[in-house]
Protein backbone atom coordinates (compact mmCIF):
# COMPACT_ATOMS: atom_id res chain seq x y z
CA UNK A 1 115.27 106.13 69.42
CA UNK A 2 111.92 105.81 67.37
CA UNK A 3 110.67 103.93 70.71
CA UNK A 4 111.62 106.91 72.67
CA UNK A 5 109.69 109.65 70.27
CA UNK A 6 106.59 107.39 70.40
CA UNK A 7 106.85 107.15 74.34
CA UNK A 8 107.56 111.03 74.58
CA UNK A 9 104.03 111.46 72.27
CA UNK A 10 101.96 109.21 74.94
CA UNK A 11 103.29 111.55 77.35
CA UNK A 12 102.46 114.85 75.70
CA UNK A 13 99.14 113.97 76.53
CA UNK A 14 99.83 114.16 80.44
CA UNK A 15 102.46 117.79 80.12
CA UNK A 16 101.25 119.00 83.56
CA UNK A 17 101.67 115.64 85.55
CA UNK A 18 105.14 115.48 83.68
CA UNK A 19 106.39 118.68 84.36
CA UNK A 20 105.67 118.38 88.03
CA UNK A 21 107.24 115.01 88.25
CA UNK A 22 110.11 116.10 86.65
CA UNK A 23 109.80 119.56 89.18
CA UNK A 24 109.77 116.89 91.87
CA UNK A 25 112.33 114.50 90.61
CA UNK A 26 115.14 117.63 90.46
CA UNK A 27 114.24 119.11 93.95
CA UNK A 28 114.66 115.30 95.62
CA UNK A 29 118.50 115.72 93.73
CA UNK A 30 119.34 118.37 94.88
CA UNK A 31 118.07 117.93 98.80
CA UNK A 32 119.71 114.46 98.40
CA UNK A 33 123.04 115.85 97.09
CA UNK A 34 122.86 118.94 99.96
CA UNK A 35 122.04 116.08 102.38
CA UNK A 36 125.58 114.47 102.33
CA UNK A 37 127.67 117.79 103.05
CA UNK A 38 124.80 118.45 106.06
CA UNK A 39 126.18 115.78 108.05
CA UNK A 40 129.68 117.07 108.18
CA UNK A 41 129.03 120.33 110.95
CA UNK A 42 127.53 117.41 112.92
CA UNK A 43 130.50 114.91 112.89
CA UNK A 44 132.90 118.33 113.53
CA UNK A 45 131.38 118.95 116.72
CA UNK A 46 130.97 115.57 117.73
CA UNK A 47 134.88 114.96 117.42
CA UNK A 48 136.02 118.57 118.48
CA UNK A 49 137.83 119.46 114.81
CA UNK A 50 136.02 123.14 114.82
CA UNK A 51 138.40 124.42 117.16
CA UNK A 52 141.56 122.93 115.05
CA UNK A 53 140.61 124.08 111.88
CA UNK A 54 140.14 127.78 111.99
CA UNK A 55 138.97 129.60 108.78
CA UNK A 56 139.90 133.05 107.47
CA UNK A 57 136.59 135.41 106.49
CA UNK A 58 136.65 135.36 102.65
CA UNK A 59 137.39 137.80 101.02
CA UNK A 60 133.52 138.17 99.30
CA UNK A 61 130.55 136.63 99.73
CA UNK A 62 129.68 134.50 96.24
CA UNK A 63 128.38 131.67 94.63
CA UNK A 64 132.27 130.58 93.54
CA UNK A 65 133.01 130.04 96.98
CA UNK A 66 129.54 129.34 98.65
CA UNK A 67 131.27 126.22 100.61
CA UNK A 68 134.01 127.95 102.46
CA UNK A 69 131.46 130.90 103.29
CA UNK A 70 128.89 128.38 104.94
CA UNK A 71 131.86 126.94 106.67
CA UNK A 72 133.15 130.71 108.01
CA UNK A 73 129.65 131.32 109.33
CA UNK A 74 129.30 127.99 110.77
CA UNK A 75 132.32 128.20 112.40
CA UNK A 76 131.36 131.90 113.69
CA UNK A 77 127.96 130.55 115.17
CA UNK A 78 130.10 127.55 116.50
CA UNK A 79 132.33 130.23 119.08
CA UNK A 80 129.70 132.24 120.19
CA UNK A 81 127.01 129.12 121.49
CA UNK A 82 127.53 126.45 123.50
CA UNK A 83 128.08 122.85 122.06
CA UNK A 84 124.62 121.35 122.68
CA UNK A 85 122.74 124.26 120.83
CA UNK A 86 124.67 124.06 118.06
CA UNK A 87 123.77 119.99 117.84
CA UNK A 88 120.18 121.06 117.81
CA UNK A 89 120.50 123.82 115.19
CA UNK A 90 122.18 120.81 112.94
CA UNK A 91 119.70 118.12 113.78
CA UNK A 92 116.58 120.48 113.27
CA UNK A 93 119.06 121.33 109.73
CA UNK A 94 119.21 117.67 108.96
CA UNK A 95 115.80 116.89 109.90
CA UNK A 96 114.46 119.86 107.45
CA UNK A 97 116.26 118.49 104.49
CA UNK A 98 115.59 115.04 104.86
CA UNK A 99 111.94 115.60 104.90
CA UNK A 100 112.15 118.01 101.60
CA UNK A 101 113.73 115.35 99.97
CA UNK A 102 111.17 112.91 100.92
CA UNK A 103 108.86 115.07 100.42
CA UNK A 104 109.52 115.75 96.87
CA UNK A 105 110.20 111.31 96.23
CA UNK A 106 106.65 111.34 97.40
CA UNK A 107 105.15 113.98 95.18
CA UNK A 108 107.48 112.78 92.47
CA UNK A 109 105.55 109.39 92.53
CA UNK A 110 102.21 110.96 93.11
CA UNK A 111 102.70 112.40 89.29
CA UNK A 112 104.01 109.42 88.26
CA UNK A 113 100.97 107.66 88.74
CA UNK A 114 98.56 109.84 86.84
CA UNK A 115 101.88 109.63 83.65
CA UNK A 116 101.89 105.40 84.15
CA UNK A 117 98.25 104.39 84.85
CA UNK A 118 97.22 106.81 82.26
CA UNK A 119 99.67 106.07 79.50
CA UNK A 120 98.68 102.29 80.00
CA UNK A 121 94.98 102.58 79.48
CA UNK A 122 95.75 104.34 76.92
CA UNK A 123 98.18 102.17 75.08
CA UNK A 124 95.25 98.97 76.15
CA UNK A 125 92.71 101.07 74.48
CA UNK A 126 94.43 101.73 71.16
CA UNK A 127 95.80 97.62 71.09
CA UNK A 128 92.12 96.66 71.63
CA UNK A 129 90.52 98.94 69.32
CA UNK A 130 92.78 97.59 66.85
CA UNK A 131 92.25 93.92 67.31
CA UNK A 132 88.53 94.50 66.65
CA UNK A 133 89.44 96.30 63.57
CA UNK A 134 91.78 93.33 61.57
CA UNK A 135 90.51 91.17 59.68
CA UNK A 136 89.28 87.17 60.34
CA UNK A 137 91.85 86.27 58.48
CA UNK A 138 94.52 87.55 61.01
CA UNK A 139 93.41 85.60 64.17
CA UNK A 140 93.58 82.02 61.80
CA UNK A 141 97.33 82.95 61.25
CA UNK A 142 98.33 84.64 64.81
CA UNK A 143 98.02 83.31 68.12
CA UNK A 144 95.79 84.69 70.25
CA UNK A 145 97.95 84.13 73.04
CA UNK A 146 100.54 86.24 71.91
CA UNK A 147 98.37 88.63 71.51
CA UNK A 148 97.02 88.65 75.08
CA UNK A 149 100.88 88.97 76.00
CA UNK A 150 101.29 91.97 74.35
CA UNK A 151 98.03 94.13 75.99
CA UNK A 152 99.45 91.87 79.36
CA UNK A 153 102.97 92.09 79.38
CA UNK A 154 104.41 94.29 76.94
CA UNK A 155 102.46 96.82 78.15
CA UNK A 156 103.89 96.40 81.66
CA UNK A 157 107.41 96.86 80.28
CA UNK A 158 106.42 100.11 78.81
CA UNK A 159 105.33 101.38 82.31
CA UNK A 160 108.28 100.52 83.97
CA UNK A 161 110.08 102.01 80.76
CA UNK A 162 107.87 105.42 81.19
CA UNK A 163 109.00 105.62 85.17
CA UNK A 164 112.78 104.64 84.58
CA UNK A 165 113.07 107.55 81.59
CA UNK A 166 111.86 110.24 83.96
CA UNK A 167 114.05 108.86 86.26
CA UNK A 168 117.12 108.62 84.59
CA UNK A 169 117.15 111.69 82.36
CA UNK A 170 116.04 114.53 84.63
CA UNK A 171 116.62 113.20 88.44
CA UNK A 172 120.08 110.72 88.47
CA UNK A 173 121.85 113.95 86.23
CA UNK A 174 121.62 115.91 89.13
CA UNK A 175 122.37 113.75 92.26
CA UNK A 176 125.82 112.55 90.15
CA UNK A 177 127.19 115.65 88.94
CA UNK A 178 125.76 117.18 92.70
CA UNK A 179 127.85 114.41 94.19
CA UNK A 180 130.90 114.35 91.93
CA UNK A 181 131.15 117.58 92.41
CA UNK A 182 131.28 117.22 96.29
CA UNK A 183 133.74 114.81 95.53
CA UNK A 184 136.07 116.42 93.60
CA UNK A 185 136.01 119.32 96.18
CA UNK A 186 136.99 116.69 98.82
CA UNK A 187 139.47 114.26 97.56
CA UNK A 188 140.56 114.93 93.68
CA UNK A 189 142.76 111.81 93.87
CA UNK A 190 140.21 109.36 95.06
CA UNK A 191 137.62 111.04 92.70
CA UNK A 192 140.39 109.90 90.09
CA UNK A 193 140.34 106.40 91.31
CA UNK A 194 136.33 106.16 91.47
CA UNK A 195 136.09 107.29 87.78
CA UNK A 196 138.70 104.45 86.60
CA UNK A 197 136.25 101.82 88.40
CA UNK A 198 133.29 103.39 87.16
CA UNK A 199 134.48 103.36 83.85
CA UNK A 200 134.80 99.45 84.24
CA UNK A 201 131.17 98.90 85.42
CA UNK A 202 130.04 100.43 82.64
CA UNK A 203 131.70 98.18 80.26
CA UNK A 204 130.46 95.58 82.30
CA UNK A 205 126.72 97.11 82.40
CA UNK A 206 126.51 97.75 78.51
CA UNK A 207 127.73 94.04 78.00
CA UNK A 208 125.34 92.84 80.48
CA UNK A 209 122.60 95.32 79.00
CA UNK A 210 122.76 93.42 75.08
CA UNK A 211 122.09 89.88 77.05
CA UNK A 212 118.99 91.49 79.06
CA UNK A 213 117.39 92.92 75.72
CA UNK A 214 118.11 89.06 74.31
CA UNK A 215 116.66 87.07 77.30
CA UNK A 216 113.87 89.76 77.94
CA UNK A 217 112.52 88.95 74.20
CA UNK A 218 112.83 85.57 74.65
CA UNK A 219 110.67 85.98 77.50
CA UNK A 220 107.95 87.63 76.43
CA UNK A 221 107.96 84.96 73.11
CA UNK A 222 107.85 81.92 75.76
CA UNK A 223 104.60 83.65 78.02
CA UNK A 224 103.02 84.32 74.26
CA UNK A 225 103.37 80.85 73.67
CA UNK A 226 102.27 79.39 77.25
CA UNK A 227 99.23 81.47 77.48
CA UNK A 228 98.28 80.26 73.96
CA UNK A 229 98.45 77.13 75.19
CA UNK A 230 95.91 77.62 77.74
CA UNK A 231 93.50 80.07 75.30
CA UNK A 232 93.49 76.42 72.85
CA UNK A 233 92.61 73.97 75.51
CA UNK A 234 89.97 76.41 77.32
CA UNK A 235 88.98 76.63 73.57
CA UNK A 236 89.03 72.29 72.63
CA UNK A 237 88.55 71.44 76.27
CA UNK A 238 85.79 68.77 75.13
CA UNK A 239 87.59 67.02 72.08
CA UNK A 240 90.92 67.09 74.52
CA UNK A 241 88.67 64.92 76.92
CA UNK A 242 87.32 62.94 73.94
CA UNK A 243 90.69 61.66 73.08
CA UNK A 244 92.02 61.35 76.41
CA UNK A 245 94.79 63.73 75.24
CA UNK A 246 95.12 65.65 78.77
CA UNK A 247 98.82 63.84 79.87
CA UNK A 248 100.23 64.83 76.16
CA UNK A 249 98.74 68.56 76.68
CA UNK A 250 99.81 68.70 80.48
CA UNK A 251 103.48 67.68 79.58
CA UNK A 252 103.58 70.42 76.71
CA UNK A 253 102.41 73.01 79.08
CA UNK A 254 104.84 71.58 81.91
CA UNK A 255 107.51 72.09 79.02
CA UNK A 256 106.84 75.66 78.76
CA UNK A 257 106.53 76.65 82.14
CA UNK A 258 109.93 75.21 83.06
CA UNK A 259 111.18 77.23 80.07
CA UNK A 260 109.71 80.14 81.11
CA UNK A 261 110.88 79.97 84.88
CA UNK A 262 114.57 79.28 83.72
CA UNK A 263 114.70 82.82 81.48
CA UNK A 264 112.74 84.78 83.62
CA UNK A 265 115.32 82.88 86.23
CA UNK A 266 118.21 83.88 84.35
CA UNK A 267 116.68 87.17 83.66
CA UNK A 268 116.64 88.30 87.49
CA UNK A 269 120.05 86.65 87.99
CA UNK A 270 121.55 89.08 85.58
């Protein structure tokens, strides 16, 4: 949670981007979630159900019963045209809200990369600043390897982390409760059944989620150590030649490349 509060002050600094990503990001929902019941008029005409399933005028127009309303006057405008202009009213209807929801996944990462690119220069520029302010006595005792993985690496992670927050908190709440909703309004029962199997993946994710963190440490502790590796012998390359010591120094590198492959190995496998 204290990660989360020092992410969400980074991107304080970038509001406007933000708030027009996250603009973007809930638009996309919501044309994604309107895109699925689009279809259906389409797939009624195709297979000749309009004319089977009549529907009474309700009794007001409102937003409690805004489905069976679009389905009255869709039905309506079915009766009086003829078959192939009501195809093109739905294509040119299905074309329209695929490219809004496009659209807004386009502008949604156009924000996103002023939020990321800046957010990592600016995280660089405070890690660098402070290695030139510690002391001597810090660089005898620390790697400097590891520290060229974290203004590499770990600052990677924390752009992928800034993209999947925005993500997950303001765009994925939409499209599911959009969808379950369209579910539930289809099928109750097989919404049932859905939930009971979703339920079970998400055991299965958290569990899986513990061994990522694990591994993903792991990870970043091997690269620290291989690209200290290289910093020293770039550093001794003379005295390594001196003493012939470039098999001994190849196999420990070797070593931890091959342990580095097999986690990040594992890492994707998971």
């Amino acid at each position: 949670m204290q990660s989360l509060r020092l992410l969400l002050r980074y991107l304080a600094v970038y509001k406007k981007a933000v708030w027009g990503n996250i603009f973007s990001n809930i638009l996309m929902a919501v044309f994604t979630v309107v895109s699925i019941p689009a279809i259906i008029p389409l797939f009624q005409i195709l297979f000749n159900q309009t004319e089977a399933e009549k529907i009474a005028e309700p009794d007001h127009f409102g937003a409690d019963n805004i489905l069976e309303n679009l389905k009255f006057l869709f039905q309506e405008y079915a009766a009086q045209h003829d078959k192939q202009s009501v195809v093109l009213w739905i294509c040119a209807l299905l074309l329209m809200v695929f490219f809004l929801k496009n659209l807004f996944r386009y502008l949604s990462l156009y924000f996103m990369a002023i939020v990321r690119n800046g957010t990592v220069r600016d995280l660089r520029q405070q890690l660098y600043k402070k290695v030139l302010s510690l002391p001597i006595s810090f660089f005898t005792e620390e790697r400097k390897g590891d520290l060229i993985s974290r203004m590499s690496g770990d600052v990677q992670e924390v752009e992928w982390s800034i993209l999947n927050v925005l993500e997950t908190v303001f765009r994925e709440p939409v499209i599911l409760v959009g969808s379950l909703a369209f579910m539930i309004y289809l099928s109750p029962s097989l919404t049932g059944l859905v939930f009971i199997v979703l339920i079970g993946a998400g055991v299965l994710i958290v569990a899986i989620s513990k061994s990522l963190r694990r591994n993903s440490a792991t990870a970043q502790e091997r690269l620290g150590s291989m690209i200290s590796t290289v910093e020293e012998t770039l550093s001794g390359l003379k005295v390594i030649k001196s003493f012939n010591a470039e098999p001994f120094l190849y196999r420990a590198f070797s070593k931890l490349n091959n342990s580095y492959r097999d986690i990040l190995t594992k890492l994707l496998r998971r």
